[in-house]
N, C-alpha and C. Protein backbone atom coordinates (compact mmCIF):
# COMPACT_ATOMS: atom_id res chain seq x y z
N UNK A 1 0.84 -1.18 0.00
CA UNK A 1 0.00 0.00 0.00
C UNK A 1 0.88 1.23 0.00
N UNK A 2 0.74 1.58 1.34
CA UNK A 2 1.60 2.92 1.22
C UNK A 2 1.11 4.08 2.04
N UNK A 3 1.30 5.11 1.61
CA UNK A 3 0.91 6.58 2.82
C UNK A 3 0.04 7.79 0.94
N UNK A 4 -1.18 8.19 1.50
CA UNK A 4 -1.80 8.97 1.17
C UNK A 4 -1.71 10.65 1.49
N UNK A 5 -1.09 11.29 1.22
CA UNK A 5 -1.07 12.87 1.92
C UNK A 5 -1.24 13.62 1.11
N UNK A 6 -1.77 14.73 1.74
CA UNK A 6 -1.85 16.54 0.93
C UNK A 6 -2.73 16.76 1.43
N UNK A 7 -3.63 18.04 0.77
CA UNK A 7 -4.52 18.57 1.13
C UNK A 7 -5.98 18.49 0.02
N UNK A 8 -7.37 18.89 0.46
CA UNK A 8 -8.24 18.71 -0.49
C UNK A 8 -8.82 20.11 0.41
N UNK A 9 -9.69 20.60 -0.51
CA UNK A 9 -10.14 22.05 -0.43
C UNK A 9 -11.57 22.22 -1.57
N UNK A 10 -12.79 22.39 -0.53
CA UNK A 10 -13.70 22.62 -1.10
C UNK A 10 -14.64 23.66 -0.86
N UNK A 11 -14.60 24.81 -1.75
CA UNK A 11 -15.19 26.12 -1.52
C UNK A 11 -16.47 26.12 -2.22
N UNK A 12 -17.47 27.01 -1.67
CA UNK A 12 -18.85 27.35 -2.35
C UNK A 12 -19.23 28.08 -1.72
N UNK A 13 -19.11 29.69 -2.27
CA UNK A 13 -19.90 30.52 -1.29
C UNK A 13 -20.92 31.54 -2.59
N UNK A 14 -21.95 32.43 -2.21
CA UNK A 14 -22.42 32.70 -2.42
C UNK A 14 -22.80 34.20 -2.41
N UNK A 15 -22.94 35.06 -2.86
CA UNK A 15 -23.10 36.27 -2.72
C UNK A 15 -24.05 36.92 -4.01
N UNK A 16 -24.99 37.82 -2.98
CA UNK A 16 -26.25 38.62 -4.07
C UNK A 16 -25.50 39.30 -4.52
N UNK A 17 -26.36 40.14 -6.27
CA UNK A 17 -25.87 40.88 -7.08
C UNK A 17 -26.94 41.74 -7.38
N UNK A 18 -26.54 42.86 -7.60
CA UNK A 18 -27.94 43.71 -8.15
C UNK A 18 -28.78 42.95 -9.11
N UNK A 19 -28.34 41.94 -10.23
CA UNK A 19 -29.32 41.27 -10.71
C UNK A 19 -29.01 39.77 -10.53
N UNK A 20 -29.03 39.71 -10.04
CA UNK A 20 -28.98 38.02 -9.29
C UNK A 20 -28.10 37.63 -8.26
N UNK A 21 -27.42 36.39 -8.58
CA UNK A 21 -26.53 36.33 -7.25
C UNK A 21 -25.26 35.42 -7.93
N UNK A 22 -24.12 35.87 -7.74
CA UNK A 22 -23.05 34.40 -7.91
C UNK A 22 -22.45 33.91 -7.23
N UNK A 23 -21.85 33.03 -7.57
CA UNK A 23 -21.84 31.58 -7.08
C UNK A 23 -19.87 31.31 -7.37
N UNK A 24 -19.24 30.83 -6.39
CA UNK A 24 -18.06 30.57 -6.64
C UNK A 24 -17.26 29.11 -5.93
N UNK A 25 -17.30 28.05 -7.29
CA UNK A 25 -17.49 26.81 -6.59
C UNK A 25 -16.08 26.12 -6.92
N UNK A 26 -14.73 25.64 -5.83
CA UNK A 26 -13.90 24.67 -6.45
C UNK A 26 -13.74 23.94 -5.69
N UNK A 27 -13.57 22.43 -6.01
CA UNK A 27 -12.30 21.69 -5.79
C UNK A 27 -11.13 21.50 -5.87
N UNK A 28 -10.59 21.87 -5.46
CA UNK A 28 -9.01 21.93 -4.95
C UNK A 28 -8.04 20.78 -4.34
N UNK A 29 -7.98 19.99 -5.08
CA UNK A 29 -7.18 18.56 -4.18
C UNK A 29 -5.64 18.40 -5.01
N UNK A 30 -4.60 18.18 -4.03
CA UNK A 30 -3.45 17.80 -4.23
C UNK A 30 -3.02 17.05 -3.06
N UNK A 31 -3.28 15.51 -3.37
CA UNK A 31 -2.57 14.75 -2.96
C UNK A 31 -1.42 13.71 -3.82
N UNK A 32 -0.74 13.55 -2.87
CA UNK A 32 0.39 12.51 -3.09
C UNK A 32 0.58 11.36 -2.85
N UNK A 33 1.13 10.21 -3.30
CA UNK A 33 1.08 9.17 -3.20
C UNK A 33 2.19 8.53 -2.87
N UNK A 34 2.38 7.94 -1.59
CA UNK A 34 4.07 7.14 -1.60
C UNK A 34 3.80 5.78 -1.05
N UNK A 35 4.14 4.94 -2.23
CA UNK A 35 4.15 3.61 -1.99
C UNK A 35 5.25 3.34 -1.03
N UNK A 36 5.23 2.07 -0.16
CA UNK A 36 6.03 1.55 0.91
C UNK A 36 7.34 1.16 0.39
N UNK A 37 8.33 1.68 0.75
CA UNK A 37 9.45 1.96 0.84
C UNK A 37 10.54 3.07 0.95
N UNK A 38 11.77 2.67 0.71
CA UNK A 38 12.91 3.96 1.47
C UNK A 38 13.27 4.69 -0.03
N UNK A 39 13.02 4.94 -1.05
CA UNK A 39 13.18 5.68 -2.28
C UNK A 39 12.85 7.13 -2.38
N UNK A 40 13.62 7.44 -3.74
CA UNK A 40 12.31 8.89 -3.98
C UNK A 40 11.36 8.40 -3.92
N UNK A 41 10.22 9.44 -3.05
CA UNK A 41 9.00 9.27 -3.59
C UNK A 41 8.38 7.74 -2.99
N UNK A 42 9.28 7.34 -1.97
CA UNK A 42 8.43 7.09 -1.05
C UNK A 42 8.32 6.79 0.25
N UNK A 43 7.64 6.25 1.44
CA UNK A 43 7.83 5.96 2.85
C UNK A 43 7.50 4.90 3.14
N UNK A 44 8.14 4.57 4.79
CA UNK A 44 8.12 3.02 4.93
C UNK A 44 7.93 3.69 6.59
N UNK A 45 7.89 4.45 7.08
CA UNK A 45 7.82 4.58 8.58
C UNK A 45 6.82 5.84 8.86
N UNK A 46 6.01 5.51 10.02
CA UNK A 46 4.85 6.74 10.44
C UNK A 46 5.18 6.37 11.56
N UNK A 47 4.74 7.76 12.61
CA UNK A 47 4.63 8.23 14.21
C UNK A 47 3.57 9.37 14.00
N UNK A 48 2.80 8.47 15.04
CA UNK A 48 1.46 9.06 15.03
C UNK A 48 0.98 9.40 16.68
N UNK A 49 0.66 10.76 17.38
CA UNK A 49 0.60 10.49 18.20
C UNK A 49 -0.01 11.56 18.77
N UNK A 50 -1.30 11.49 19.58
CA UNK A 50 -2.03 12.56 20.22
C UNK A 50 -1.54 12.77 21.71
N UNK A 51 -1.39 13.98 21.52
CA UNK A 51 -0.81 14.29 23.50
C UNK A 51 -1.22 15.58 24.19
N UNK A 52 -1.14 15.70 25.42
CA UNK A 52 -1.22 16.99 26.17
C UNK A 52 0.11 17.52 26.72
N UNK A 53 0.40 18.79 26.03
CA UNK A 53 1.17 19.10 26.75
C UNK A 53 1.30 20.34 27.77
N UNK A 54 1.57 20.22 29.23
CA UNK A 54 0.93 20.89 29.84
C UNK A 54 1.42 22.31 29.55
N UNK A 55 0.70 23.24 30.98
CA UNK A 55 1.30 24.57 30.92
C UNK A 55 2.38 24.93 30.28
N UNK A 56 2.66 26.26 29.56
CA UNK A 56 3.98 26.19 29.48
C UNK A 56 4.98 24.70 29.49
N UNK A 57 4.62 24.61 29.11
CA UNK A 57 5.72 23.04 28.96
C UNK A 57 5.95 22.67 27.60
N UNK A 58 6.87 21.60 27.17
CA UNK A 58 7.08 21.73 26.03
C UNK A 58 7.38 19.82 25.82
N UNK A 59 7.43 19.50 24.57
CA UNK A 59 7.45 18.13 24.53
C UNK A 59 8.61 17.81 23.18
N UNK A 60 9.54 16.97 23.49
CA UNK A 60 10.57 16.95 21.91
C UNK A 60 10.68 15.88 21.52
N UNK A 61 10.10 15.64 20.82
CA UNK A 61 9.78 14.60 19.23
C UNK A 61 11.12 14.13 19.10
N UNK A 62 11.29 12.85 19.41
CA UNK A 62 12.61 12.06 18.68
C UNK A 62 12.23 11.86 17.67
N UNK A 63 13.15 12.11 16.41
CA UNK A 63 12.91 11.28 15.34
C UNK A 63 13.88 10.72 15.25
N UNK A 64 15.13 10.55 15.71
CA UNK A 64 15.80 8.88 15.91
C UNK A 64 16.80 8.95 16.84
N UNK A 65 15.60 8.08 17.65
CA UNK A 65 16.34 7.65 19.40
C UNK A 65 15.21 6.76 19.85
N UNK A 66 15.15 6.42 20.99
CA UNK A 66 14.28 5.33 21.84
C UNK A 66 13.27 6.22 22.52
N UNK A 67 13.14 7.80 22.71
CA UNK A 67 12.39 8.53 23.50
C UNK A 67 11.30 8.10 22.59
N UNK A 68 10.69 7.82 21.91
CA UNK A 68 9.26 8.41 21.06
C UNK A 68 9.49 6.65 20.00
N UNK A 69 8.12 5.90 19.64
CA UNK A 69 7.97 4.68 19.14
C UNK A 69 7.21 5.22 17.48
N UNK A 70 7.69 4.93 16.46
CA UNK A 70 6.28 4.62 15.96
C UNK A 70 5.26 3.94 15.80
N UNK A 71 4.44 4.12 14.62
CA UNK A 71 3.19 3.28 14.66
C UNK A 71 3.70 1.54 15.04
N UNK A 72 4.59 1.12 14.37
CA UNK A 72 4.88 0.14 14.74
C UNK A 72 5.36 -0.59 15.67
N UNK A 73 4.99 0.53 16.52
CA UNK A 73 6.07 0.26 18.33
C UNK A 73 7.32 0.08 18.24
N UNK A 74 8.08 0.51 17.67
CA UNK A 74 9.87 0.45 17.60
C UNK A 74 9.95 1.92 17.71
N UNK A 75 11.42 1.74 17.81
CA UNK A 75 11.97 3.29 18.30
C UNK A 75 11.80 3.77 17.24
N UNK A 76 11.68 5.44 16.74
CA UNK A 76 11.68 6.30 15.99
C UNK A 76 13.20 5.70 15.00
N UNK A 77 13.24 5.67 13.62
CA UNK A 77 14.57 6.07 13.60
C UNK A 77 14.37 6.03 11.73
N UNK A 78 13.70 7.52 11.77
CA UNK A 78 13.53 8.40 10.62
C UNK A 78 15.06 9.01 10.21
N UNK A 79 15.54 8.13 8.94
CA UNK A 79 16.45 8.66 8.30
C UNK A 79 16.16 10.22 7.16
N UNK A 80 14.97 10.18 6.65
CA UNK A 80 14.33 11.23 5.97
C UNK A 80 12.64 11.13 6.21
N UNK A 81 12.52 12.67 6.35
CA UNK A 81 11.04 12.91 6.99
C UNK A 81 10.67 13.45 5.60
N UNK A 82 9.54 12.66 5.17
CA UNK A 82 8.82 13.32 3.53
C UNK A 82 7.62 14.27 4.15
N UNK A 83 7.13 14.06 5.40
CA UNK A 83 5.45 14.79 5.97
C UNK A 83 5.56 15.03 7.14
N UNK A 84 4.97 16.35 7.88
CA UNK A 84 4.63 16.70 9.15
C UNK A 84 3.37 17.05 8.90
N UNK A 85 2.17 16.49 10.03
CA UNK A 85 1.04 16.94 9.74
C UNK A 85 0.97 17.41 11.70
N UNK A 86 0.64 18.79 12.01
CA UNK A 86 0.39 18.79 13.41
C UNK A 86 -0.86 19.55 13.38
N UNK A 87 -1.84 19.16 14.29
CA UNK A 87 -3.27 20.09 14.67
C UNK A 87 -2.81 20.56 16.30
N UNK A 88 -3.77 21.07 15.99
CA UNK A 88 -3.49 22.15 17.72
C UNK A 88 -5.24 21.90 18.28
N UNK A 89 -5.23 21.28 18.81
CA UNK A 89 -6.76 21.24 19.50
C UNK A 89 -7.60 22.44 19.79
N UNK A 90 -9.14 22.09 18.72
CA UNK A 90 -9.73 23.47 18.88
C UNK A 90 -10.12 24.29 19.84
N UNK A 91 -10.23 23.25 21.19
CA UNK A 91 -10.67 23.74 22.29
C UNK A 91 -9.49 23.74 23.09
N UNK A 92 -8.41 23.85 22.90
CA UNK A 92 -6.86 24.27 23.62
C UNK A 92 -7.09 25.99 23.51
N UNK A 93 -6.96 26.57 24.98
CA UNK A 93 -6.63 27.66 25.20
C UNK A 93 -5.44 28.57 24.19
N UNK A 94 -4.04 28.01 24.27
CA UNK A 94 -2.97 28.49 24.15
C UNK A 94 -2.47 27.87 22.71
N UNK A 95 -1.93 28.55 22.20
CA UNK A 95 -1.22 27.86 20.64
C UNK A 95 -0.62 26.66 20.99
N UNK A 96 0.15 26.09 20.09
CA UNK A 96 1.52 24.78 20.25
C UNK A 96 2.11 25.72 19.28
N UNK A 97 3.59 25.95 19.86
CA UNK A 97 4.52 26.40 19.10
C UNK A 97 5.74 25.52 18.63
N UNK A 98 6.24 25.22 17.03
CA UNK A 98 6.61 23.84 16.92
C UNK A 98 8.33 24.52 16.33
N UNK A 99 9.12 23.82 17.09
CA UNK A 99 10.42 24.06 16.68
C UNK A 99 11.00 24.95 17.46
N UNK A 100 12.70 24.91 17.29
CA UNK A 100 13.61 25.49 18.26
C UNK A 100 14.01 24.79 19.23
N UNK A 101 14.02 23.45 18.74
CA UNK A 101 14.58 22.78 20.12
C UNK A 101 16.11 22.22 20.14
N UNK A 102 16.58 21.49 20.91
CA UNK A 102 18.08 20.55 21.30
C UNK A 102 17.82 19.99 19.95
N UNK A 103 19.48 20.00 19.53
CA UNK A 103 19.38 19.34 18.26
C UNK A 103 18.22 19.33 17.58
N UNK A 104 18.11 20.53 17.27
CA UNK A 104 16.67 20.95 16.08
C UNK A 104 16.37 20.15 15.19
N UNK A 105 15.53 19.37 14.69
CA UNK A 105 15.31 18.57 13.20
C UNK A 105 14.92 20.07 12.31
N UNK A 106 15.94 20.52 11.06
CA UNK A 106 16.21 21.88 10.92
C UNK A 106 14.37 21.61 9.62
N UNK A 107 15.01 20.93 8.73
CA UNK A 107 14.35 20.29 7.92
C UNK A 107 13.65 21.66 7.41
N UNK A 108 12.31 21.89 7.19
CA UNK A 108 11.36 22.63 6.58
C UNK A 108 12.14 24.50 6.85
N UNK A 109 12.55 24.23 7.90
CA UNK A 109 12.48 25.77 8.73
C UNK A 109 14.12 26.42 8.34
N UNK A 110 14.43 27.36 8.19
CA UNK A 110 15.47 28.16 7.43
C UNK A 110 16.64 27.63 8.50
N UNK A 111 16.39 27.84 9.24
CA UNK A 111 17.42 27.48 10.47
C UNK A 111 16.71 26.94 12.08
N UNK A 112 17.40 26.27 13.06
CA UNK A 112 17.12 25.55 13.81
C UNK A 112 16.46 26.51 15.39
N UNK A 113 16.76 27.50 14.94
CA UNK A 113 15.47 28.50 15.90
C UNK A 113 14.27 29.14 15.14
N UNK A 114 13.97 28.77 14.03
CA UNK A 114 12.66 29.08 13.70
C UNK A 114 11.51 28.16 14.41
N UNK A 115 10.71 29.11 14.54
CA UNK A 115 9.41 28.26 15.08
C UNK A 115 8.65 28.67 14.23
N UNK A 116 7.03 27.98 14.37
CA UNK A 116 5.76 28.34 13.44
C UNK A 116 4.88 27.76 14.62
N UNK A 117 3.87 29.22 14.90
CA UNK A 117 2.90 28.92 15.71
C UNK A 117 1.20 28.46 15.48
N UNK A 118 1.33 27.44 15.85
CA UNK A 118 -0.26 27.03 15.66
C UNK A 118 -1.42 27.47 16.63
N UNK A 119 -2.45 28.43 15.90
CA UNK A 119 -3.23 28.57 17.04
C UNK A 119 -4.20 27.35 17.40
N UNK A 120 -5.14 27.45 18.34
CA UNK A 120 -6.24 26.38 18.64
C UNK A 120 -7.19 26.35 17.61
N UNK A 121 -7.31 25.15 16.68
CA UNK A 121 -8.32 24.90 15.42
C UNK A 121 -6.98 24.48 14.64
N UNK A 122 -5.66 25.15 14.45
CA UNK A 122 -5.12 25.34 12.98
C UNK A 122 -4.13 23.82 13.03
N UNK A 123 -3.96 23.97 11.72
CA UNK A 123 -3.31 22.72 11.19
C UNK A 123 -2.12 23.34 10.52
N UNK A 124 -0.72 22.45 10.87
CA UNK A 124 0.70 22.94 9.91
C UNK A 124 1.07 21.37 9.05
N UNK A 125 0.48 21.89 7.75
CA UNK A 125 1.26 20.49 7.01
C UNK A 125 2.42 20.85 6.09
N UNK A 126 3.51 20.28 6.50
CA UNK A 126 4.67 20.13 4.94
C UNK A 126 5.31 18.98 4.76
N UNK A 127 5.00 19.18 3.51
CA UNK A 127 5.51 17.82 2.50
C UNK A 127 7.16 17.77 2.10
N UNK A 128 8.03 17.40 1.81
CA UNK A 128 8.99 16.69 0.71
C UNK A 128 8.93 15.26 0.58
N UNK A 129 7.94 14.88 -0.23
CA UNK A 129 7.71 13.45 -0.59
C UNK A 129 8.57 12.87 -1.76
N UNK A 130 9.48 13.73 -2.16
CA UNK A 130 10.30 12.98 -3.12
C UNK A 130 11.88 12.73 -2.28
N UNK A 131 12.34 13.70 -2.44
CA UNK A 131 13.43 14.20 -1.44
C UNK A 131 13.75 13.51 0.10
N UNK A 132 12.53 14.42 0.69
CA UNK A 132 12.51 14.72 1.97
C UNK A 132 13.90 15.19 3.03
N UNK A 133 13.54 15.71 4.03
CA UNK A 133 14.61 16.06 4.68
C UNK A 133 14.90 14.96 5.94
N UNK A 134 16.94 15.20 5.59
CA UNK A 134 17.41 14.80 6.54
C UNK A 134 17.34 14.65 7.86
N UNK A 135 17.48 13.75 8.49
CA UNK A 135 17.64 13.72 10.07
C UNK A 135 19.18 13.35 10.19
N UNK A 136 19.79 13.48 11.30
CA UNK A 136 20.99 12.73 11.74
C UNK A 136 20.61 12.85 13.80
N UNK A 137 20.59 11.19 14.46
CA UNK A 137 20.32 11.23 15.42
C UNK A 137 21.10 11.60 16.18
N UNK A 138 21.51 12.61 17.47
CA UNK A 138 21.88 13.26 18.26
C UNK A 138 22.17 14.85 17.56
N UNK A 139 21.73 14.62 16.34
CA UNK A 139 22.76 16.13 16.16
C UNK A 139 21.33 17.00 15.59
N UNK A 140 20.39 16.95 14.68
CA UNK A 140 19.44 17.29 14.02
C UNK A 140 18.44 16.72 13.67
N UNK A 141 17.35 16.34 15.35
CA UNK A 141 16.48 15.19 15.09
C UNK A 141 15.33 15.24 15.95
N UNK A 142 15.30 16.52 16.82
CA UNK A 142 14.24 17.05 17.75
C UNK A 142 13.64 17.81 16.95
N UNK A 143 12.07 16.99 17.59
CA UNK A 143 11.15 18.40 16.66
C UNK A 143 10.30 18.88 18.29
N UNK A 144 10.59 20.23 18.57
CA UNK A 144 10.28 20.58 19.73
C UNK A 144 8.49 21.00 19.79
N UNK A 145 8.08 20.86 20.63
CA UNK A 145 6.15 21.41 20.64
C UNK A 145 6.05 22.01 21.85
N UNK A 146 5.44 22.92 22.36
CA UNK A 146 5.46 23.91 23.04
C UNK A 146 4.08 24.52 23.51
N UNK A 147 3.83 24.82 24.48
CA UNK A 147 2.53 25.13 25.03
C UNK A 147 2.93 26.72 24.82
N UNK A 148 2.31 27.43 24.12
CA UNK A 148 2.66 28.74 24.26
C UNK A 148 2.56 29.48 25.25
N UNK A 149 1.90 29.24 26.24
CA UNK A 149 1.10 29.95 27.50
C UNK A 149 1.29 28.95 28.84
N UNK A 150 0.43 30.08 29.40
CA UNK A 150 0.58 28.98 31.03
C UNK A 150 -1.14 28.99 31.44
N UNK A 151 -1.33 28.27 32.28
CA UNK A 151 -2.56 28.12 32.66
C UNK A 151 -3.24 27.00 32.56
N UNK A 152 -3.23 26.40 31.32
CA UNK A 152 -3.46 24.95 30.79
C UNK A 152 -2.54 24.61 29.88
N UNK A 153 -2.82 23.33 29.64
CA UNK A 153 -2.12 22.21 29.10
C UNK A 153 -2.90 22.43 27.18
N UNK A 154 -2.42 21.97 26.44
CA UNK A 154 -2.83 22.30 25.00
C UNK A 154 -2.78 20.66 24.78
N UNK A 155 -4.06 20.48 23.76
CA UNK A 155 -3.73 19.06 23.03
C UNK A 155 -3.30 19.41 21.63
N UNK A 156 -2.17 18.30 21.47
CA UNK A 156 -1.61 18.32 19.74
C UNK A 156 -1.79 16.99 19.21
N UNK A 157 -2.32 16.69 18.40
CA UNK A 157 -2.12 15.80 17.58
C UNK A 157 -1.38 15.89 16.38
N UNK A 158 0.13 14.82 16.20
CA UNK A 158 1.00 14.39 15.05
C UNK A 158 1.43 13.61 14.31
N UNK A 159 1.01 13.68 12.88
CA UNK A 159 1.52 12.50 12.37
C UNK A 159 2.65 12.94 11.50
N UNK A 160 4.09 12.09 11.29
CA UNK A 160 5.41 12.16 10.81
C UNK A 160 5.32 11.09 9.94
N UNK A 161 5.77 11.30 8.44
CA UNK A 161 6.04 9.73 7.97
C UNK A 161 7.44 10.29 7.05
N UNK A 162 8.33 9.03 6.81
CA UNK A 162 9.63 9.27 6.06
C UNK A 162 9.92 7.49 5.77
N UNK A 163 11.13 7.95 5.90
CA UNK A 163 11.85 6.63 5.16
C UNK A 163 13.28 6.40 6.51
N UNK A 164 13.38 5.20 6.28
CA UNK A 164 14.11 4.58 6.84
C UNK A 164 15.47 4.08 6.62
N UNK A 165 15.64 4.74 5.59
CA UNK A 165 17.04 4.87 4.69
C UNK A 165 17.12 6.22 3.43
């Protein structure tokens, strides 16, 4: 089989006109397809995983070490990440702010202190499904998540998929 990703997008809104009304209708889908294995273009490993992280607190994503399992219950050990998909729970008070951590996984982000903040509802997806970016474990392989605030705890849900060579 394999891993299914991208996005699909379906608009229809409506608005009166002095003589009638129009109408503005698309479908919008771009997904990708990566059959199972370590190649361009495709993946063989997912980590999937819903969590709370509390106040102010912050949580760091191994992608290859023994801290964090994937789907398959083995240790993380993402040689190239083709997808990050993270939601920020709609009913979470405080954003999740993702990146800037110990040994940064630099990957998508210009350099290893960029962050990108998710508010409560929003979704951050990026792809390199042909490519994908490097990991190397101890040095560039934390993906950091972050409670932006204090007061409560934020839920995130993440799914990671890459290759294993």
């Amino acid at each position: 089989m394999g891993i299914r990703a991208g996005v699909q997008f379906n608009g229809f809104l409506t608005s009166s006109i002095d003589l009638g009304s129009v109408t503005w209708n698309t479908p919008a889908l771009a997904l990708t397809d990566l059959p199972q294995g370590t190649g361009s273009g495709q993946a063989d490993l997912v980590y999937a995983d819903t969590r709370t992280i509390a106040a102010s607190g912050t949580y760091s994503l191994d992608l290859v070490g023994t801290q964090d399992v994937n789907v398959f219950g083995v240790a993380n050990a993402f040689a190239k990440i083709k997808g990050i998909w993270i939601y920020a729970a709609t009913g979470n008070t405080n954003s999740v702010v993702v990146g800037n951590g110990t040994n940064p996984f630099v990957g998508p982000f210009s350099a290893g202190t960029i962050t990108i903040t998710i508010p409560p509802g929003g979704e951050l997806l990026l792809t390199a499904p042909v490519g994908g970016w490097t990991t190397t474990g101890g040095a560039s392989d934390i993906l950091k998540l972050a409670n932006s605030g204090s007061g409560t705890g934020v839920d995130v849900s993440t799914i990671i998929w890459g290759t294993s060579a």
